[in-house]
Protein backbone atom coordinates (compact mmCIF):
# COMPACT_ATOMS: atom_id res chain seq x y z
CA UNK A 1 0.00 0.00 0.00
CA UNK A 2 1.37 3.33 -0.93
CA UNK A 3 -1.77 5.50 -1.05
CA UNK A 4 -0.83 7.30 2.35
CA UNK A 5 3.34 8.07 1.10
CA UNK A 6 2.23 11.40 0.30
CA UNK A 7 1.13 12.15 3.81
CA UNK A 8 3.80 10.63 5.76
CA UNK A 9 6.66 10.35 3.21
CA UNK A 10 9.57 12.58 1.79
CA UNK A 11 9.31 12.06 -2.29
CA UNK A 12 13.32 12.42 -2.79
CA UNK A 13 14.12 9.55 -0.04
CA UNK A 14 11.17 7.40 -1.13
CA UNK A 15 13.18 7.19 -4.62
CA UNK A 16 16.41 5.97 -3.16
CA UNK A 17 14.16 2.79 -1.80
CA UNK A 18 12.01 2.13 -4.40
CA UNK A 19 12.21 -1.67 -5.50
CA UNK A 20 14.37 -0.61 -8.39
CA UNK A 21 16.59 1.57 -6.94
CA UNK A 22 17.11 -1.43 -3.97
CA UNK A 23 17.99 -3.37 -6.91
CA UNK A 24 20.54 -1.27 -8.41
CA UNK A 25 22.69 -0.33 -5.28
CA UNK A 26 23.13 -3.88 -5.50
CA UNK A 27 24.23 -4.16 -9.21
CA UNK A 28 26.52 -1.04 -8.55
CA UNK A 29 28.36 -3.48 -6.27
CA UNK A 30 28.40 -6.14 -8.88
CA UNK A 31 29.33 -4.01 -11.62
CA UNK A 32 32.29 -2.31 -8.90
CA UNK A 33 33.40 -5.89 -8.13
CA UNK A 34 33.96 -6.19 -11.73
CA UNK A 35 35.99 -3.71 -12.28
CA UNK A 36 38.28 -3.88 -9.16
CA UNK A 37 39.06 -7.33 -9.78
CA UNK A 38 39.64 -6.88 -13.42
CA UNK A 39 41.62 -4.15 -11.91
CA UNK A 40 43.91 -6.06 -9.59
CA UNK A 41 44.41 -8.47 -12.34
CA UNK A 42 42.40 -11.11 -11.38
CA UNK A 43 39.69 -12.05 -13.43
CA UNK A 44 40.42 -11.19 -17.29
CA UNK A 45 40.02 -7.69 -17.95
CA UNK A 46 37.47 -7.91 -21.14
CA UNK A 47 35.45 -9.54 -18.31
CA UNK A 48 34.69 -6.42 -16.16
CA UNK A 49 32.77 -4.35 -19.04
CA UNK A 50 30.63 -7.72 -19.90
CA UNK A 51 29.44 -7.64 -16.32
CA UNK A 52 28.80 -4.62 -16.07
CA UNK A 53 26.82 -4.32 -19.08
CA UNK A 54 23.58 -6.39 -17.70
CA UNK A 55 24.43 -4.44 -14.29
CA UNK A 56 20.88 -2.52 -15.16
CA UNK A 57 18.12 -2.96 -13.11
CA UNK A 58 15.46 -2.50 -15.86
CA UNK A 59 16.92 -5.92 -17.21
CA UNK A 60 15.57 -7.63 -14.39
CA UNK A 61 11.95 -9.42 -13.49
CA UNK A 62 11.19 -7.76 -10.35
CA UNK A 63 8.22 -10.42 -9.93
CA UNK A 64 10.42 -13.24 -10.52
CA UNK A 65 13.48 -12.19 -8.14
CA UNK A 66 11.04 -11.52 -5.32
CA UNK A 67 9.32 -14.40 -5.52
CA UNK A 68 13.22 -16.67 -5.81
CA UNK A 69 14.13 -14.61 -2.94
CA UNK A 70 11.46 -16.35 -0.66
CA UNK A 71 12.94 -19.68 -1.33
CA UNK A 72 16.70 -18.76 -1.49
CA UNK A 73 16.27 -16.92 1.47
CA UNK A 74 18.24 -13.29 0.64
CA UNK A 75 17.51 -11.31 -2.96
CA UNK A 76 21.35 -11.21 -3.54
CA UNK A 77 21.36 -15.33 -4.51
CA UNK A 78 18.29 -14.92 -7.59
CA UNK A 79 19.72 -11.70 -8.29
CA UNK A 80 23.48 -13.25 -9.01
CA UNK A 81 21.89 -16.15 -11.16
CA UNK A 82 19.74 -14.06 -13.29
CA UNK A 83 23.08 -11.41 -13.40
CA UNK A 84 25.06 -14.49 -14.46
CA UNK A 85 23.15 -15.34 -17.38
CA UNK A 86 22.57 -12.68 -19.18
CA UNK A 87 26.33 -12.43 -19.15
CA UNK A 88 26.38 -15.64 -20.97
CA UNK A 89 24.13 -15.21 -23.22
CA UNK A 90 26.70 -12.49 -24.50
CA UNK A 91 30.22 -13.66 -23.20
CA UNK A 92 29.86 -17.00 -21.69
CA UNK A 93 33.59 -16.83 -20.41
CA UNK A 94 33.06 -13.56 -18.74
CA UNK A 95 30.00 -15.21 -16.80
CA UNK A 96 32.39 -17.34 -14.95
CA UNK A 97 33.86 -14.25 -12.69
CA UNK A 98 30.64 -12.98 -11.74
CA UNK A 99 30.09 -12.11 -7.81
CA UNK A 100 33.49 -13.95 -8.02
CA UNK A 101 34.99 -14.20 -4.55
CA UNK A 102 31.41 -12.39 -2.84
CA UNK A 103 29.32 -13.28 -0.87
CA UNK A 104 25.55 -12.89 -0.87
CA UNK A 105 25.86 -10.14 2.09
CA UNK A 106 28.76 -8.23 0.71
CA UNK A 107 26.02 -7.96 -1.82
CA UNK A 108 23.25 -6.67 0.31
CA UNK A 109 24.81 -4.86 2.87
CA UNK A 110 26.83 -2.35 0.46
CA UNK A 111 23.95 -2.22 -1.72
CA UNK A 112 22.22 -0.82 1.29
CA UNK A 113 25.41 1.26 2.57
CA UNK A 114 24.87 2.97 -1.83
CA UNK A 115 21.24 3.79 -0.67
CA UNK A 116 22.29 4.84 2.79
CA UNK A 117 24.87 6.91 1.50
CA UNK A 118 22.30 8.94 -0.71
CA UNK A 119 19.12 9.26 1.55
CA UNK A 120 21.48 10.44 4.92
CA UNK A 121 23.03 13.00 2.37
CA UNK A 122 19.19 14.33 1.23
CA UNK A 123 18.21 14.59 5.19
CA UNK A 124 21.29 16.00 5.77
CA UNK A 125 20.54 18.71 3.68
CA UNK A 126 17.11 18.91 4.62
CA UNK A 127 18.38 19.18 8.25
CA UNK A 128 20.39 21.99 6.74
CA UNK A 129 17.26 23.89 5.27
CA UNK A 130 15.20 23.34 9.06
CA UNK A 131 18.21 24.89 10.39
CA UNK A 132 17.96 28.17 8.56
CA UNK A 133 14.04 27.97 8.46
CA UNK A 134 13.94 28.15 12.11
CA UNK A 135 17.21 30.82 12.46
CA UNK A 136 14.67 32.89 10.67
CA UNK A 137 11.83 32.32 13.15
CA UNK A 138 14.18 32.54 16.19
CA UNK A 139 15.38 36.42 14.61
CA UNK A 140 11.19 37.33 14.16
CA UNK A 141 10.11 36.34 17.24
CA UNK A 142 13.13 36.67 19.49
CA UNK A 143 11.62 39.53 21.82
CA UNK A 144 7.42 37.86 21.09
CA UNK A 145 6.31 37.68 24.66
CA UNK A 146 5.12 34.38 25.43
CA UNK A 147 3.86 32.13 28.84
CA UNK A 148 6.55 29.69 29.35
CA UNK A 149 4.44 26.51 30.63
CA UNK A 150 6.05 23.60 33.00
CA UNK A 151 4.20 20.69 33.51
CA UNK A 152 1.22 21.72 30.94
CA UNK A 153 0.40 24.72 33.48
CA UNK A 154 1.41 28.52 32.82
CA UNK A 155 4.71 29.32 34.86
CA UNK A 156 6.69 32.48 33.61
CA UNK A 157 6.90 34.73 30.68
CA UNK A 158 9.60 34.04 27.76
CA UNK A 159 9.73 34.77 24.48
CA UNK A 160 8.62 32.51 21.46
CA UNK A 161 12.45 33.39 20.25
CA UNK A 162 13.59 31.63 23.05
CA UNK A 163 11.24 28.26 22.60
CA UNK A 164 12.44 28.35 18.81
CA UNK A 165 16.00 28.36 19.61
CA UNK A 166 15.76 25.72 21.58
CA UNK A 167 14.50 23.94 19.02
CA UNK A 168 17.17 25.17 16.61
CA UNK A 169 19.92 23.77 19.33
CA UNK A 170 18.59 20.56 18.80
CA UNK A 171 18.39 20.85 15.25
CA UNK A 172 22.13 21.49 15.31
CA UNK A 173 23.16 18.26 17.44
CA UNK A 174 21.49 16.05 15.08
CA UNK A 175 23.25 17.95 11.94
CA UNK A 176 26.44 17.42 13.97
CA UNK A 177 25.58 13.56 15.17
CA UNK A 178 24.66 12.90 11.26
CA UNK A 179 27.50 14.40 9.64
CA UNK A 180 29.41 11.98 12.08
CA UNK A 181 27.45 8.81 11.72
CA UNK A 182 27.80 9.23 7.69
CA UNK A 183 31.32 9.26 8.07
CA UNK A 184 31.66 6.71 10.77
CA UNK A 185 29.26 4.14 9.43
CA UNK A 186 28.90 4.58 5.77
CA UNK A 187 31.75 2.00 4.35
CA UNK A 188 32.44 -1.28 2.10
CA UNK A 189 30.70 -4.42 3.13
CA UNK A 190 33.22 -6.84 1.45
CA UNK A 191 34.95 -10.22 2.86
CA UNK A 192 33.52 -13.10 0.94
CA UNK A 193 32.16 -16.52 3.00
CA UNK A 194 33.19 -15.09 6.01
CA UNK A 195 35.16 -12.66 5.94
CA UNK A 196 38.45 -13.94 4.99
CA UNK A 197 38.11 -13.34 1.34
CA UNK A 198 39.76 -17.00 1.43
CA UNK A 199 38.49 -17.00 -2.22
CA UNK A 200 40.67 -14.20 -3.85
CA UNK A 201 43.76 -15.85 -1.57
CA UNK A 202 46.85 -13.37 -0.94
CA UNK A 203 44.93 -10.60 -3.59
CA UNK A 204 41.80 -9.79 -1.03
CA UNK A 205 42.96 -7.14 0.06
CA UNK A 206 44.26 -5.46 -3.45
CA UNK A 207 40.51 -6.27 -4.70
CA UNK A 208 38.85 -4.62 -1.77
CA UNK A 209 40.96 -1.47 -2.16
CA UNK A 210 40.25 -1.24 -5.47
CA UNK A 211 36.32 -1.57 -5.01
CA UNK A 212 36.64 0.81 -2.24
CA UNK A 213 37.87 3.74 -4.64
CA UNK A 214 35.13 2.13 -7.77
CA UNK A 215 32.08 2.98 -5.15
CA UNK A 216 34.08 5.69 -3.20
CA UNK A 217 33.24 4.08 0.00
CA UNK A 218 35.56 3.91 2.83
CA UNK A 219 37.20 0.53 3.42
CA UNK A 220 37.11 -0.15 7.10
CA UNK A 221 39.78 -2.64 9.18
CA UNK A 222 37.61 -6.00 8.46
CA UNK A 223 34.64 -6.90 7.31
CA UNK A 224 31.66 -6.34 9.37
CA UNK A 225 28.75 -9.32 8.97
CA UNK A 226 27.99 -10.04 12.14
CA UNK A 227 29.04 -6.83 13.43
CA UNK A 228 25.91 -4.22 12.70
CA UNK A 229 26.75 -1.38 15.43
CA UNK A 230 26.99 0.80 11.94
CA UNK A 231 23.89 0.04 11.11
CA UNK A 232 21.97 0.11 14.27
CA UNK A 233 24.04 3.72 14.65
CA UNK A 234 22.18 4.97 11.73
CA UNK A 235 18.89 3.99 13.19
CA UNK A 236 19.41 5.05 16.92
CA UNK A 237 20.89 8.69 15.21
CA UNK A 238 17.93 8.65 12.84
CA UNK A 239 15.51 7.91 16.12
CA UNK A 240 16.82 10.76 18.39
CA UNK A 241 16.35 13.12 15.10
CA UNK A 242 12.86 12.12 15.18
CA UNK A 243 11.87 12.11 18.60
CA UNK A 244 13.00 15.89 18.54
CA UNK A 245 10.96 16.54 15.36
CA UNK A 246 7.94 14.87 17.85
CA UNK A 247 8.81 17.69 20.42
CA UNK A 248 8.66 20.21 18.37
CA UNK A 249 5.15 18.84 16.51
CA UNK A 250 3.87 18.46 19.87
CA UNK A 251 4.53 22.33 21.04
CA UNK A 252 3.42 23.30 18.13
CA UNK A 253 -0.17 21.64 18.45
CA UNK A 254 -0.11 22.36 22.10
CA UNK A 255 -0.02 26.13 20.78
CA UNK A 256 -2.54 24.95 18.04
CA UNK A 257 -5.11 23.94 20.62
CA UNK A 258 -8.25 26.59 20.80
CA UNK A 259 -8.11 27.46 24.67
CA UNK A 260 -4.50 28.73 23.25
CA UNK A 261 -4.77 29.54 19.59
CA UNK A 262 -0.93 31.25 19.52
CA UNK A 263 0.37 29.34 17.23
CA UNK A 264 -1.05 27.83 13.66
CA UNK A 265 -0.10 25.91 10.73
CA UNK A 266 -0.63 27.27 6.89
CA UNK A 267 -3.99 27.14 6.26
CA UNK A 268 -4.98 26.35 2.59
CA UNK A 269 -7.86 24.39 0.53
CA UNK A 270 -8.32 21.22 1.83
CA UNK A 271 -5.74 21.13 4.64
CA UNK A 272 -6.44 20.56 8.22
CA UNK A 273 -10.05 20.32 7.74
CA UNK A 274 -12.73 17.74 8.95
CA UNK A 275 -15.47 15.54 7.35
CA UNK A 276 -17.98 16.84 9.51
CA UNK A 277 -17.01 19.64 11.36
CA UNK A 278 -16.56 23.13 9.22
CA UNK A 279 -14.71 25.15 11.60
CA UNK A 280 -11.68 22.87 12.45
CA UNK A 281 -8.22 23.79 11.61
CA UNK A 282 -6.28 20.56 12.80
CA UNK A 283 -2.68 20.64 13.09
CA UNK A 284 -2.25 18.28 9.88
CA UNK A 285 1.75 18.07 9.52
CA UNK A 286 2.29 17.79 13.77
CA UNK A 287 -0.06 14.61 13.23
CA UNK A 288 2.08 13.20 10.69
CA UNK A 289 5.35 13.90 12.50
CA UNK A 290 3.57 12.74 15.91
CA UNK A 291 2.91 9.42 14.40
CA UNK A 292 6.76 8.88 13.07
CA UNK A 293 8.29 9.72 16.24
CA UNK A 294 5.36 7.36 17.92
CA UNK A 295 6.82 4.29 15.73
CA UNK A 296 10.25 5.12 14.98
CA UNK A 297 11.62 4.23 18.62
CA UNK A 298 10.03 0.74 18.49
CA UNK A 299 11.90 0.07 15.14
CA UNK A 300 15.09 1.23 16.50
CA UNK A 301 14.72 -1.48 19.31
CA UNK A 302 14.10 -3.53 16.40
CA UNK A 303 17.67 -2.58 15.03
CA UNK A 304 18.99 -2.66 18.46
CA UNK A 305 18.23 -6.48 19.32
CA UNK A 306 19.17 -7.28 15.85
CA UNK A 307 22.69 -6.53 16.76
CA UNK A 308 23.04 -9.62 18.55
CA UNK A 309 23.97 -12.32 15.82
CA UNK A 310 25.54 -15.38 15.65
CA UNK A 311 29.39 -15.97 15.28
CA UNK A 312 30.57 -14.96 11.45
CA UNK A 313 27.08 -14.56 9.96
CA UNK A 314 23.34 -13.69 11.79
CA UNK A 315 20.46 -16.09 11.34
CA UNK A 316 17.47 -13.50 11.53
CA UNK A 317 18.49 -10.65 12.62
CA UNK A 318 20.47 -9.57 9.67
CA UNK A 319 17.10 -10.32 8.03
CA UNK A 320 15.62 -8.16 10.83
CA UNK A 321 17.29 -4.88 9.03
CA UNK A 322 16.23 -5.24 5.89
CA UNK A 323 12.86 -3.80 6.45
CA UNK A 324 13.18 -2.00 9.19
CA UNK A 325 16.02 0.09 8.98
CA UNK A 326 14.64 1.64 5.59
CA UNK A 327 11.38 2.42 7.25
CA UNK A 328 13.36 4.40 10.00
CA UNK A 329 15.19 6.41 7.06
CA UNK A 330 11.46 6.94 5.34
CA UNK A 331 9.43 7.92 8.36
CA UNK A 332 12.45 10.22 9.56
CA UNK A 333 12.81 12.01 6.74
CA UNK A 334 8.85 12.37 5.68
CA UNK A 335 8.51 13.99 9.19
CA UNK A 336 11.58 16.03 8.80
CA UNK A 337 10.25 17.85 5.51
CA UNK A 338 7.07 18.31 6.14
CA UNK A 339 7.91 19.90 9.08
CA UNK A 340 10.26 22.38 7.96
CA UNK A 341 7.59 23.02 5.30
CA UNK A 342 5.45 23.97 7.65
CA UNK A 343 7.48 25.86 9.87
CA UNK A 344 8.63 27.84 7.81
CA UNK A 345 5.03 29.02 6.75
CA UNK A 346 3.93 29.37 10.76
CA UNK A 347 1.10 31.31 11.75
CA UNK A 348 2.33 33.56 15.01
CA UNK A 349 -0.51 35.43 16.94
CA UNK A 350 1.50 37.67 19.03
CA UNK A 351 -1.62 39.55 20.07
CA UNK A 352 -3.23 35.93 21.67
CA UNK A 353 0.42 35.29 23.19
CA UNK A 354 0.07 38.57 25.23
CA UNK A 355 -3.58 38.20 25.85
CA UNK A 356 -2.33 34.80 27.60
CA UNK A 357 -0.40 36.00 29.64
CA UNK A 358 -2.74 37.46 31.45
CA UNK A 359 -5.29 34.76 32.36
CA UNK A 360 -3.28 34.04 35.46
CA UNK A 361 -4.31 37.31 36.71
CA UNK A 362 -0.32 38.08 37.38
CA UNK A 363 0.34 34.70 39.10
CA UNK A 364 2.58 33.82 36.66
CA UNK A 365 4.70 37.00 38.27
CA UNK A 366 4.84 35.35 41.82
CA UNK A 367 7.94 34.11 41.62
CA UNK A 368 9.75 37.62 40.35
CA UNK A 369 7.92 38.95 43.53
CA UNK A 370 9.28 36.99 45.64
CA UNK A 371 12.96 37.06 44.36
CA UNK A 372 12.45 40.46 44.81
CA UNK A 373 11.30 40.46 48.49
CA UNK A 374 13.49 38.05 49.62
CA UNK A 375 16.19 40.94 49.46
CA UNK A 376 14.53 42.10 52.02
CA UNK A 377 13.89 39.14 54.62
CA UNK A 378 14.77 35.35 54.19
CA UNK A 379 13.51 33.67 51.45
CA UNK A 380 11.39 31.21 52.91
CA UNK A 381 9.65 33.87 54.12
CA UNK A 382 9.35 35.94 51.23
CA UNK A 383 7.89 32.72 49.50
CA UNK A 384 5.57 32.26 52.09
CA UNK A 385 3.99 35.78 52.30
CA UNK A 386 3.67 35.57 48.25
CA UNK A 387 2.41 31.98 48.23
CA UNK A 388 -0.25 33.20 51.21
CA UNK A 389 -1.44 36.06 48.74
CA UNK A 390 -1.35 33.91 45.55
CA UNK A 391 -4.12 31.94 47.15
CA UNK A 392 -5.99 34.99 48.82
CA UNK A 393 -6.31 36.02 44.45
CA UNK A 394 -7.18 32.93 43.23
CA UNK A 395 -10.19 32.42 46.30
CA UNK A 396 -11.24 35.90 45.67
CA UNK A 397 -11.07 36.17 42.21
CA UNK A 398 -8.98 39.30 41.80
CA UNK A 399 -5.21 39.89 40.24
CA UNK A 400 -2.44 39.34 41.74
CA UNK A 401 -1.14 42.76 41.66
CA UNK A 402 -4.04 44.38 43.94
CA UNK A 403 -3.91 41.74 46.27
CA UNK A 404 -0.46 42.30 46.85
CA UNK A 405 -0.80 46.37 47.10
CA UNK A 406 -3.07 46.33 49.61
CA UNK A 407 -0.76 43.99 51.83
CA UNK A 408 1.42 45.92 54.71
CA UNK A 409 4.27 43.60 54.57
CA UNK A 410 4.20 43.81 50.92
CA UNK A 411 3.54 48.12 51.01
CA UNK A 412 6.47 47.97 53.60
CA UNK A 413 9.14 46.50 51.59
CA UNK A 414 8.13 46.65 47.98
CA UNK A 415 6.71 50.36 46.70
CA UNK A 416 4.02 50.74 43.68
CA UNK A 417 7.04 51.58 40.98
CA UNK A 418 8.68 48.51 41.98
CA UNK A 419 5.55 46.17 42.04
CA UNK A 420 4.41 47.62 38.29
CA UNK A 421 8.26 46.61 36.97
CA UNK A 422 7.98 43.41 38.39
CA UNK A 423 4.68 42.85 36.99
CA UNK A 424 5.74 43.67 33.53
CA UNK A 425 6.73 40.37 31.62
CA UNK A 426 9.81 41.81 29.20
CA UNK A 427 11.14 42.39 32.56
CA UNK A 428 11.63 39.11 33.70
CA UNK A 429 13.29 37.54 30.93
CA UNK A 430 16.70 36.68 32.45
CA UNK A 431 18.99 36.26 30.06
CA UNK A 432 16.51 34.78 27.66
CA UNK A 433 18.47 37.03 24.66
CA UNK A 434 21.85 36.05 25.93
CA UNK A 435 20.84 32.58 24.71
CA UNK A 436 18.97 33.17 21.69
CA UNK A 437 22.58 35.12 20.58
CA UNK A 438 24.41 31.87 21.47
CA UNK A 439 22.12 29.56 19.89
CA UNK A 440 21.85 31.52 16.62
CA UNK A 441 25.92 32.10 16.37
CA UNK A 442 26.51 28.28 16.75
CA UNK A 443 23.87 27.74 14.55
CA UNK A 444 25.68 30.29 11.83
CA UNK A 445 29.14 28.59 12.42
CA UNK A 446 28.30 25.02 11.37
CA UNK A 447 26.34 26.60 8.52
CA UNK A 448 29.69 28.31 7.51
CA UNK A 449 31.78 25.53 7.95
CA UNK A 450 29.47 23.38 5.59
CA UNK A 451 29.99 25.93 3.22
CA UNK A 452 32.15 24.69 -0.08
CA UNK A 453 35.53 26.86 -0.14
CA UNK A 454 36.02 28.98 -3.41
CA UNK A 455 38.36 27.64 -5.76
């Protein structure tokens, strides 16, 4: 079924695991193999270009190789026969050295490491564009007054610059965690039977080299069959990428929600509406991204109990991967861009943020009263005598700020003047620019040093 891959799906990453493009990072390897042995001198060197030649994935029954792969047990074994003759039905000689010294993994695995190697580099860059998307809503909304809220409850004002960067700062581990898993994990599966490359004898190591430059894929110490921390990296890096892309979706509709209404995504014909109700405006793309980072962390687990496999080559959970570790790479990056789509077309209503912060009727200012009166007499005090008068506003129904003015402790230590400034919420902001300043300069410097030098 593939009617919902709009919805929950990136279009660019869907391509690089499409059936045929599966089947062609596989082929690449053939044809590679090819070469580097031809190469190193040790299959005959008109050989390589026959190979390579029916290296094409639109020569190949997908029907037929799916349906040989449930009895052979791996797509790599009906893939090699079908590979091997149509090279003989051209150069029969040539057909002798195909897959020569491989194994069915080496296949697989660096097939998937090609496809790997393309999708990371696409959410990389879409990583890239959330970065600047939300740069630009930390710089528009960095002095918005907002109600910071702790444990779903208002608590003190911030700004919505300040909630954005945070999310930015996140952003920018994950670019930094990706950039290092691509380089750490993305290498050559290749080391025959298991993984001695017995087959090419005292040359294994000349072919391997050589197919490491034909893909451009780094050639790690040994092979790594049994060994998937790589690939279960790429999932667990992938998984805390998308449970922040759930945080974010889930402030987001927490702002979306109508006893809020300060935040809202793009409206537009036929988005966010409902089959019976006219008036909603649902938070369409913090759905979709909700659900990925609700099933992503069970897949990861998936990857994670895969790792443990049996001596030179897994029974299962090598098979475990196949699936799953593609649907990670999917759901991630079909949250991850139609998030920053919608981001970057957010709906701010400043006027609603302000309005909200004054349902409280000033409570959410308690706590800058009583900082500032406990420069006057202990703190516990101080938090006692405002906690006392919190609860006198809230029984009587009246703000905050009267309650307090009409209290003689409070008229003996604290004058009008100095109750109006703490009352006022750009006031009591801490350092809440300090760190939007930080945030967006880190955020600039990795941008810059991702930037290609001029020849």
């Amino acid at each position: 079924m593939n009617l919902l891959d709009p919805l929950f799906r990136s279009q660019a990453v869907e391509k690089v695991f499409s059936n045929r493009a599966t089947l062609q990072a596989m082929l690449d390897f053939e044809g590679a193999l090819a070469r580097a042995e031809a190469r190193a001198g040790f299959i005959p060197a008109s050989a390589a270009p026959a190979i390579e030649a029916k290296c094409r994935a639109e020569l190949y029954d997908m029907t037929v190789l799916a349906r040989s792969a449930a009895s052979a047990g791996n797509l790599a074994i009906p893939l090699v026969k079908q590979l091997t003759l149509l090279v003989a039905k051209k150069d029969k000689d040539a057909a002798r050295y195909v897959h020569w010294g491989a194994t069915s993994q080496d296949t697989i695995d660096t097939g998937r490491v090609l496809q790997l190697r393309q999708a990371l580099a696409l959410i990389s860059s879409e990583l890239d564009l959330f970065a600047v998307v939300l740069g630009e809503l930390v710089h528009k909304n960095r002095a918005t007054l907002v109600v910071a809220r702790t444990w779903m409850q208002q608590a003190l004002p911030t700004t919505f610059g300040l909630k954005a960067a945070g999310w930015l700062d996140a952003i920018d581990r994950h670019r930094t965690r990706l950039a290092e898993t691509q380089e750490r994990c993305l290498v050559l599966q290749f080391g025959g039977a298991v993984g001695t490359m017995a087959a090419l004898g005292a040359r294994g190591l000349d072919v391997a080299a050589n197919l490491s430059k034909e893909l451009q894929l780094p050639l790690p110490e040994l092979p790594w069959h049994s060994h998937r921390d790589r690939m279960a990296e790429v999932a667990t890096t992938l998984g805390l990428c998308c449970g922040t892309l759930g945080k974010i979706a889930r402030d987001i509709s927490l702002h979306t929600q109508t006893e809020v209404g300060e935040v809202f995504e793009p409206s537009a014909d036929g988005r966010g509406g409902s089959s019976t109700m006219p008036h909603k405006r649902n938070p369409v793309t913090c759905a979709v991204v909700l659900s990925a980072a609700a099933r992503v962390p069970a897949l990861v687990s998936a990857m994670l109990g895969a790792m443990v496999q049996e001596q030179e080559r897994g029974l299962g959970g090598w098979h475990a991967e196949w699936e799953t570790l593609p649907e990670i790479v999917r759901l991630t990056a079909g949250a991850l861009h139609h998030l920053t789509t919608t981001v970057s077309e957010l709906e701010i209503d400043q006027e609603r943020m302000r309005q909200n912060l004054g349902i409280t009727h000033g409570l959410i200012f308690a706590e800058a009263v009583a900082m500032a009166l406990a420069e006057k007499m202990p703190r516990s005090e101080a938090h006692e005598l405002v906690q006392l008068a919190c609860r006198r506003a809230q029984s009587s129904r009246r703000d905050l700020r009267s309650v307090l003015a009409q209290d003689a402790i409070m008229k003996a230590n604290l004058s009008d003047a100095e109750l109006d400034r703490l009352f006022t919420p750009a006031n009591y902001l801490g350092v809440a620019d300090q760190f939007i300043d930080r945030v967006l300069a880190s955020s600039t410097e990795r941008r810059d040093q991702k930037k290609p030098r001029k020849k």
